[in-house]
PDB file of N, CA and C in Angstrom:
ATOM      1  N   UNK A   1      -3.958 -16.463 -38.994  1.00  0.00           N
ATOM      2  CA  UNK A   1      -2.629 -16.611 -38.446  1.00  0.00           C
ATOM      3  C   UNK A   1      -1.643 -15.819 -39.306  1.00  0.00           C
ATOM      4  N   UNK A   2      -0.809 -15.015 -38.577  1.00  0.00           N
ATOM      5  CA  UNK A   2       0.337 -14.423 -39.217  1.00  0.00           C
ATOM      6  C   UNK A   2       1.383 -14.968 -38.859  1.00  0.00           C
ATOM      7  N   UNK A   3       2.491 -15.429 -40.256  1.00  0.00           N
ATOM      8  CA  UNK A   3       3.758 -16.089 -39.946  1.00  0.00           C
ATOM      9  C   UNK A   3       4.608 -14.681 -40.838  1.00  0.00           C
ATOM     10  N   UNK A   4       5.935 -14.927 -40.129  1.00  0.00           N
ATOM     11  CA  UNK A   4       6.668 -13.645 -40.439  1.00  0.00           C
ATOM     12  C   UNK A   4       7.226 -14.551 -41.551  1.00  0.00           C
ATOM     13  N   UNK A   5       7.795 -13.558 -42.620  1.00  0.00           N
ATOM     14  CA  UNK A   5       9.212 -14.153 -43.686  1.00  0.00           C
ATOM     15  C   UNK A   5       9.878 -13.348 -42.981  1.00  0.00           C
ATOM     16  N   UNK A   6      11.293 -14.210 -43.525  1.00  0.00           N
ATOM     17  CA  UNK A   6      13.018 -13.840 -43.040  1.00  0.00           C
ATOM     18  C   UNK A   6      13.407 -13.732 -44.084  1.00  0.00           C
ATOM     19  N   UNK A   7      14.481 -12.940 -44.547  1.00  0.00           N
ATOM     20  CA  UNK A   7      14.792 -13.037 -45.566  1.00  0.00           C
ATOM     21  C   UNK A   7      16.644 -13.285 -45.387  1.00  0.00           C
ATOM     22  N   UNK A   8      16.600 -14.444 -46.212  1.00  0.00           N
ATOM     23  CA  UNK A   8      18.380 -14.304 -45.685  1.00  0.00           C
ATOM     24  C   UNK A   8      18.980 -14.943 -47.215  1.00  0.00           C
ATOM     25  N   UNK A   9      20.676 -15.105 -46.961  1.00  0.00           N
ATOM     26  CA  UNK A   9      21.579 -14.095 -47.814  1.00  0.00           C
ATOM     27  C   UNK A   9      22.657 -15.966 -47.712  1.00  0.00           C
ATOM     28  N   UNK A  10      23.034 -16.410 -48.966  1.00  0.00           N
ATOM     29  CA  UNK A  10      23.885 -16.948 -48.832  1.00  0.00           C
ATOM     30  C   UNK A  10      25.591 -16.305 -48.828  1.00  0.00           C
ATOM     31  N   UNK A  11      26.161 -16.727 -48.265  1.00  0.00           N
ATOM     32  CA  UNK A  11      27.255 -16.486 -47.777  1.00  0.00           C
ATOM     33  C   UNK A  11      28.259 -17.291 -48.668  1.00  0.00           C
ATOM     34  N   UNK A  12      27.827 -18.289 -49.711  1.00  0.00           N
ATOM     35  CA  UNK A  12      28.660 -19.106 -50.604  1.00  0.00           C
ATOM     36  C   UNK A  12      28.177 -18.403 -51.413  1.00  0.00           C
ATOM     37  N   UNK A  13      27.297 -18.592 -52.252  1.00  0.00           N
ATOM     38  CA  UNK A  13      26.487 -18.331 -53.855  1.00  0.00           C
ATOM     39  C   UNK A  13      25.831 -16.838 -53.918  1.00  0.00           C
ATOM     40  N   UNK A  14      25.905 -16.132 -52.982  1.00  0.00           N
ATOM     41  CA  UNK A  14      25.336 -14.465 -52.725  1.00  0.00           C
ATOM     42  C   UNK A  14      23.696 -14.211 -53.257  1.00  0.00           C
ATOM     43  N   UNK A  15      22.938 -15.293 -53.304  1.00  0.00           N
ATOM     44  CA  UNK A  15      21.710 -15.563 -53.365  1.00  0.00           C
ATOM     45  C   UNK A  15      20.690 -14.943 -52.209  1.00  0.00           C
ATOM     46  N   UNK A  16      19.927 -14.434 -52.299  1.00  0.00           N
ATOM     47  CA  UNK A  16      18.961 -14.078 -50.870  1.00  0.00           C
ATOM     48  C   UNK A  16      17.439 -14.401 -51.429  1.00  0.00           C
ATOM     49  N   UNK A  17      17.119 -14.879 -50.233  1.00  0.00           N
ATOM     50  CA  UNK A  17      16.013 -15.960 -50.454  1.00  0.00           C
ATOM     51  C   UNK A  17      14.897 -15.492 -49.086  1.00  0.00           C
ATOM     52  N   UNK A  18      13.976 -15.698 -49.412  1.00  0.00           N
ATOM     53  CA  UNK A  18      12.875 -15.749 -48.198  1.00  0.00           C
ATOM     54  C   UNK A  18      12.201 -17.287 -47.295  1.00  0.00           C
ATOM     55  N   UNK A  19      12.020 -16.893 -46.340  1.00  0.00           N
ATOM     56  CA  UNK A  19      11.724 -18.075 -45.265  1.00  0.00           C
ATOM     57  C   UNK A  19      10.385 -17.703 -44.675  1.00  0.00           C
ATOM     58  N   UNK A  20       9.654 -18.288 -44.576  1.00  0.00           N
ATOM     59  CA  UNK A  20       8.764 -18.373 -43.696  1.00  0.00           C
ATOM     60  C   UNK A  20       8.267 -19.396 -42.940  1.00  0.00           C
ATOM     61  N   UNK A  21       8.484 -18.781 -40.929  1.00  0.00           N
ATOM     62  CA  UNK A  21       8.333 -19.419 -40.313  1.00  0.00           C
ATOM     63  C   UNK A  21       8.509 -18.520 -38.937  1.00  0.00           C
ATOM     64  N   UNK A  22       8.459 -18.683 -38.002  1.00  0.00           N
ATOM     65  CA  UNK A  22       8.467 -18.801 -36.714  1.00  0.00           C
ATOM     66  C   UNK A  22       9.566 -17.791 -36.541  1.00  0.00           C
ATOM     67  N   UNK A  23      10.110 -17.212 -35.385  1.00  0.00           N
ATOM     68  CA  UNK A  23      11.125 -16.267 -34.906  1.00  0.00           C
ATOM     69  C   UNK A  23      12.099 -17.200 -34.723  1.00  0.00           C
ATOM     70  N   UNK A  24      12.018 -18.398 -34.295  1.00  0.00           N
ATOM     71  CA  UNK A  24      13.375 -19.785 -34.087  1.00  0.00           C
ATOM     72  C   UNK A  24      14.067 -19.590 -35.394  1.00  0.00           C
ATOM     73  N   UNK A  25      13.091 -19.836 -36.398  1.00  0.00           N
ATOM     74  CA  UNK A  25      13.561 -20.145 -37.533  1.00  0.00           C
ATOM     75  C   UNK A  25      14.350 -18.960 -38.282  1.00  0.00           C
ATOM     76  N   UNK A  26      14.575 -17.508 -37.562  1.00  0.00           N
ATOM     77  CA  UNK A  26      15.970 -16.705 -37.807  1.00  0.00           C
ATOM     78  C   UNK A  26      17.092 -16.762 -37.557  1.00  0.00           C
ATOM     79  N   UNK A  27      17.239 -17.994 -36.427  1.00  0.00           N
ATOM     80  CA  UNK A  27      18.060 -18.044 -35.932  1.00  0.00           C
ATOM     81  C   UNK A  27      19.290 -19.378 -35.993  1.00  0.00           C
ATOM     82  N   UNK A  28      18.149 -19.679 -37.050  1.00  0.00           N
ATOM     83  CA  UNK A  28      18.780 -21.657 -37.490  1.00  0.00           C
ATOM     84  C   UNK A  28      19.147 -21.060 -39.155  1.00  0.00           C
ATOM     85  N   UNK A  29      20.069 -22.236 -39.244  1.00  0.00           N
ATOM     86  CA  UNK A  29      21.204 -22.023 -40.621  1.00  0.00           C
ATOM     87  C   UNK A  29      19.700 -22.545 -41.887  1.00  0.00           C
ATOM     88  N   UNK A  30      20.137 -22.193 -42.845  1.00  0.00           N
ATOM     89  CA  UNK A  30      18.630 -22.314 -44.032  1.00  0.00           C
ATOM     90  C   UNK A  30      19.241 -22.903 -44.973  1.00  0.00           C
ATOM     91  N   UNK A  31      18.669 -23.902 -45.400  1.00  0.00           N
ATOM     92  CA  UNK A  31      19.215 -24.163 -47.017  1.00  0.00           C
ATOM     93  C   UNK A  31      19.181 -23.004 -47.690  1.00  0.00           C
ATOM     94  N   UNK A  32      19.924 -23.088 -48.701  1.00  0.00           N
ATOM     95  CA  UNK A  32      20.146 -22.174 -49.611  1.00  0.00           C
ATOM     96  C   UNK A  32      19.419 -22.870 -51.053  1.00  0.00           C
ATOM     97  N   UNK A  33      18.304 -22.368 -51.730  1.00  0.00           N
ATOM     98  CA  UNK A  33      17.831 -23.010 -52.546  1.00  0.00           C
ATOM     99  C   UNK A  33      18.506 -23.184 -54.324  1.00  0.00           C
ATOM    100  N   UNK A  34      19.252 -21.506 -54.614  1.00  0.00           N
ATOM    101  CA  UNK A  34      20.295 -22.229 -55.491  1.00  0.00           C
ATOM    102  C   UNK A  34      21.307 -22.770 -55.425  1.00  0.00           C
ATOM    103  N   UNK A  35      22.340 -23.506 -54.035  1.00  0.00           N
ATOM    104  CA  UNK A  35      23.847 -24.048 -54.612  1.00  0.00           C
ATOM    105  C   UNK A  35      23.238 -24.985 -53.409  1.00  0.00           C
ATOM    106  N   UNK A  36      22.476 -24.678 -52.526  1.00  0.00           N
ATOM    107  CA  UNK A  36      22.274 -25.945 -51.121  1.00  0.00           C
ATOM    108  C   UNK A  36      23.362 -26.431 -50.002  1.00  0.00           C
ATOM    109  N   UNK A  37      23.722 -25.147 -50.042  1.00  0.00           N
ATOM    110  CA  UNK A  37      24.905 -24.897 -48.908  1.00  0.00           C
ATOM    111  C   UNK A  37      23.933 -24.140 -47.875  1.00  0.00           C
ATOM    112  N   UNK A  38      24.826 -24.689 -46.582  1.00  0.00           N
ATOM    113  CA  UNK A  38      23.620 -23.680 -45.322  1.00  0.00           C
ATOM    114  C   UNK A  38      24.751 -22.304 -44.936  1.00  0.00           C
ATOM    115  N   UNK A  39      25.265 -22.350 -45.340  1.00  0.00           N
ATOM    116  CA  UNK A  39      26.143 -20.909 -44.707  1.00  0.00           C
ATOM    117  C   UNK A  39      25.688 -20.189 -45.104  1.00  0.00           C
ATOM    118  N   UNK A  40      24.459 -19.812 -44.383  1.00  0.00           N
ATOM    119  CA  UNK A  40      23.402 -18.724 -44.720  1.00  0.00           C
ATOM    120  C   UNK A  40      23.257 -17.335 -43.654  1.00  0.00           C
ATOM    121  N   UNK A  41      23.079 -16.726 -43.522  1.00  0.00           N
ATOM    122  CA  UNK A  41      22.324 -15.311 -42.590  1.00  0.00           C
ATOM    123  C   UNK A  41      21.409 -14.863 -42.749  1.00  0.00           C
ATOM    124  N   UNK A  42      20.414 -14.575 -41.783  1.00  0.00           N
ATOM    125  CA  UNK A  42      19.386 -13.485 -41.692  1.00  0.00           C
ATOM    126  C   UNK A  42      19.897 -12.353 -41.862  1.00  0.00           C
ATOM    127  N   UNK A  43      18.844 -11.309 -42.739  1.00  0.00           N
ATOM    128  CA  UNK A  43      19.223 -10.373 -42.841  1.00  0.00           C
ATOM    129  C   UNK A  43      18.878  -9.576 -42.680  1.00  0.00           C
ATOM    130  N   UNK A  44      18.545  -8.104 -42.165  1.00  0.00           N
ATOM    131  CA  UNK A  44      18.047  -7.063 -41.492  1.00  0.00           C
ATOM    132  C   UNK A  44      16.848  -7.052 -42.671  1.00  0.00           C
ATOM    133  N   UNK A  45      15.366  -6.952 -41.908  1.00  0.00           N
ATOM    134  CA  UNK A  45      14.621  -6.869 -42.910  1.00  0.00           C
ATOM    135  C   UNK A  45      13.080  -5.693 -42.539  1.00  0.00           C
ATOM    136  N   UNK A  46      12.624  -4.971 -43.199  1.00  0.00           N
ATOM    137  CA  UNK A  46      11.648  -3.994 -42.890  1.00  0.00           C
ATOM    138  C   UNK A  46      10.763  -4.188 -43.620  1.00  0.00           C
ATOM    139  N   UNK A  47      10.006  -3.448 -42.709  1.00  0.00           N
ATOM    140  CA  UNK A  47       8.420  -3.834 -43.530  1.00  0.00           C
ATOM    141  C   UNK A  47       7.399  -2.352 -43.135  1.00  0.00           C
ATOM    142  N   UNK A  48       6.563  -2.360 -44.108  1.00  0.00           N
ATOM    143  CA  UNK A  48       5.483  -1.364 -44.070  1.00  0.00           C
ATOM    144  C   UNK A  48       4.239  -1.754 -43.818  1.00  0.00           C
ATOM    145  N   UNK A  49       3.625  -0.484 -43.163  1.00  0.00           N
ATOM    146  CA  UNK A  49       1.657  -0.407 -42.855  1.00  0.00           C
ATOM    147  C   UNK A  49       1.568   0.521 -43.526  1.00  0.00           C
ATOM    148  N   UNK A  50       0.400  -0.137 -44.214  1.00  0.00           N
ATOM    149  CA  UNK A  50      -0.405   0.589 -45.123  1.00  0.00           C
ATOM    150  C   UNK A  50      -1.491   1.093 -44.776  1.00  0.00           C
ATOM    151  N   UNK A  51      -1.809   2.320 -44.632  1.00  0.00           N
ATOM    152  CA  UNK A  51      -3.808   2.733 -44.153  1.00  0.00           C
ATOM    153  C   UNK A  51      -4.752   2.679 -45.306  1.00  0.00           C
ATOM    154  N   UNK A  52      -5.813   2.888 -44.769  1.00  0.00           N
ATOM    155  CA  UNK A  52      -6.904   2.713 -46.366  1.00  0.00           C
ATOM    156  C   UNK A  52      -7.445   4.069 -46.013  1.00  0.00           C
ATOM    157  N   UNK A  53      -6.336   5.068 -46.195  1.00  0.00           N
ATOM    158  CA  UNK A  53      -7.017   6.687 -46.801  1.00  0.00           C
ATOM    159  C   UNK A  53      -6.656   6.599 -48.096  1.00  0.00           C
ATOM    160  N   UNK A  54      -7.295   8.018 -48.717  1.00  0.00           N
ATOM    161  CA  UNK A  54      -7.169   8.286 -49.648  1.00  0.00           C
ATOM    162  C   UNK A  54      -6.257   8.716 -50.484  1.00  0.00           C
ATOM    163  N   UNK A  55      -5.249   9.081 -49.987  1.00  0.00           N
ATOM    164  CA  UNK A  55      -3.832   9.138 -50.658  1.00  0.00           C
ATOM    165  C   UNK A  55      -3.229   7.585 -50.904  1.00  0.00           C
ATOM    166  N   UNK A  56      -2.642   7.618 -52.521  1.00  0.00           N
ATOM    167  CA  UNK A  56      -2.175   6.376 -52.350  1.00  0.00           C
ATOM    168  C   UNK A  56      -1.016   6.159 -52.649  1.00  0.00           C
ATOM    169  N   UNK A  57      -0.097   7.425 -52.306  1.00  0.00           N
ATOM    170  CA  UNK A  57       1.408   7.371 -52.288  1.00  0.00           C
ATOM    171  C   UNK A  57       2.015   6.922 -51.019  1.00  0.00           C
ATOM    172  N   UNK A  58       2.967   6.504 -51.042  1.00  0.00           N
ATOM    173  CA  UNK A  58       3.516   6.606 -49.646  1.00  0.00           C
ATOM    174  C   UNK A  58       4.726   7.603 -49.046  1.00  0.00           C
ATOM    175  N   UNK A  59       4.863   7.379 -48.200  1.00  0.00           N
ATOM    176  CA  UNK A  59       5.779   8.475 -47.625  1.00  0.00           C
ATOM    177  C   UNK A  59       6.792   7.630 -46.857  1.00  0.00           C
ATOM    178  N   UNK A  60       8.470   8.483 -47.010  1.00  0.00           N
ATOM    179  CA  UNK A  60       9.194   7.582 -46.347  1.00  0.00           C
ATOM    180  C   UNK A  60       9.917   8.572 -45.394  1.00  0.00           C
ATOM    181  N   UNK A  61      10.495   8.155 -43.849  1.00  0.00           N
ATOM    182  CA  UNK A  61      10.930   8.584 -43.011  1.00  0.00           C
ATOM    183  C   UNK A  61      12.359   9.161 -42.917  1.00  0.00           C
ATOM    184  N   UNK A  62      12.605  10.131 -43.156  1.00  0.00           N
ATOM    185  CA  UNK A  62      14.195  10.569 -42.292  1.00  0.00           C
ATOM    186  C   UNK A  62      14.876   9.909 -41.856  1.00  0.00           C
ATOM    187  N   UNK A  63      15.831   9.683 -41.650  1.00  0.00           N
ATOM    188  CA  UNK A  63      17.187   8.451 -41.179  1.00  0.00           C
ATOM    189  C   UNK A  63      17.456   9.017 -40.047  1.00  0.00           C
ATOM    190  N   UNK A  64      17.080  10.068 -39.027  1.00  0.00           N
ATOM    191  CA  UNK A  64      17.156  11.286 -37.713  1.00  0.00           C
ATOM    192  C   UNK A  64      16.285  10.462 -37.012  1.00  0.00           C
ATOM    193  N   UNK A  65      16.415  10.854 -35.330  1.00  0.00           N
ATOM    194  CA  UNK A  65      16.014  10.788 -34.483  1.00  0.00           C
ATOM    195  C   UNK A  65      14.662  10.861 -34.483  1.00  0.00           C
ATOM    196  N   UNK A  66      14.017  12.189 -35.056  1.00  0.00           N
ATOM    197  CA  UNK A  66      12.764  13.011 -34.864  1.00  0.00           C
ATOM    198  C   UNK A  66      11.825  11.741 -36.072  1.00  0.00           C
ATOM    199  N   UNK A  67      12.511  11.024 -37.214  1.00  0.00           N
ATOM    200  CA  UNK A  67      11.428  10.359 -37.541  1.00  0.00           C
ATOM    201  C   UNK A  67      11.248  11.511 -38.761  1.00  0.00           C
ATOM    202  N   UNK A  68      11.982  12.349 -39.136  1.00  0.00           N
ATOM    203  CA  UNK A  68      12.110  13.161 -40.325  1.00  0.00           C
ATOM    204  C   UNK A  68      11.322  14.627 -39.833  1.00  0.00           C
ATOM    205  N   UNK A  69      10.847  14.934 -39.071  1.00  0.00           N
ATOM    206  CA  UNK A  69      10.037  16.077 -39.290  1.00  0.00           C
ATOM    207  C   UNK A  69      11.232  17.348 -39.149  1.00  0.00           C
ATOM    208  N   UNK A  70      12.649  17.165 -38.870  1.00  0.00           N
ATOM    209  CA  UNK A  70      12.931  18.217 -38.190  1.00  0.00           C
ATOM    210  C   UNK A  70      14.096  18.410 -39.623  1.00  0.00           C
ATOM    211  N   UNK A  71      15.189  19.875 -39.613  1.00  0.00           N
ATOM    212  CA  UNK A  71      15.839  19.443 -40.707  1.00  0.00           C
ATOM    213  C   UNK A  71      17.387  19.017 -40.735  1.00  0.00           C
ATOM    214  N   UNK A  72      17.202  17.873 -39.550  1.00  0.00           N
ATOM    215  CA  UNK A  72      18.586  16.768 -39.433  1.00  0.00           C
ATOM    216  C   UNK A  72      18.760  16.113 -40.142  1.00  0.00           C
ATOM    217  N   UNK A  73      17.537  16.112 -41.139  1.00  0.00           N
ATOM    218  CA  UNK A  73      17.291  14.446 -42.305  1.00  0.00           C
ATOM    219  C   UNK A  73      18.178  14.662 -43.445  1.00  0.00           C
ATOM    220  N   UNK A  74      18.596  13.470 -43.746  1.00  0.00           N
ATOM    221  CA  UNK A  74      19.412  13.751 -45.111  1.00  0.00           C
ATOM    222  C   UNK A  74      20.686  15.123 -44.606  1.00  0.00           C
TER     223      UNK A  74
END
């Protein structure tokens, strides 16, 4: 079973904390685990796939349309 983390952001104490649970659970207020105020937010969060070749750097994408290949990037 895969459960997603959320990662969200107090809005009192400027703390950001991770959640794991369900897609509901982005959308409901979170304790905040250092001050325990819920005036909390989700916060835009990304994630990576990893392959099992042989290079073991990674590579990161252009902020452009094309996904970086073209030279709009940066």
């Amino acid at each position: 079973m895969v459960v997603p983390i959320y990662e969200f952001s107090c809005l009192s104490c400027r703390h950001t904390f991770d959640v794991f649970g369900g897609y509901a659970s982005r959308d409901q207020r979170q304790v905040c685990p250092q001050c325990e105020g819920t005036d909390t937010k989700a916060m835009f969060s990304t994630f990576a796939v990893m392959g099992s070749g042989e290079s073991s750097s990674t590579s990161s994408v252009g902020g452009c349309a094309c996904g970086g290949s073209c030279s709009c990037s940066n």
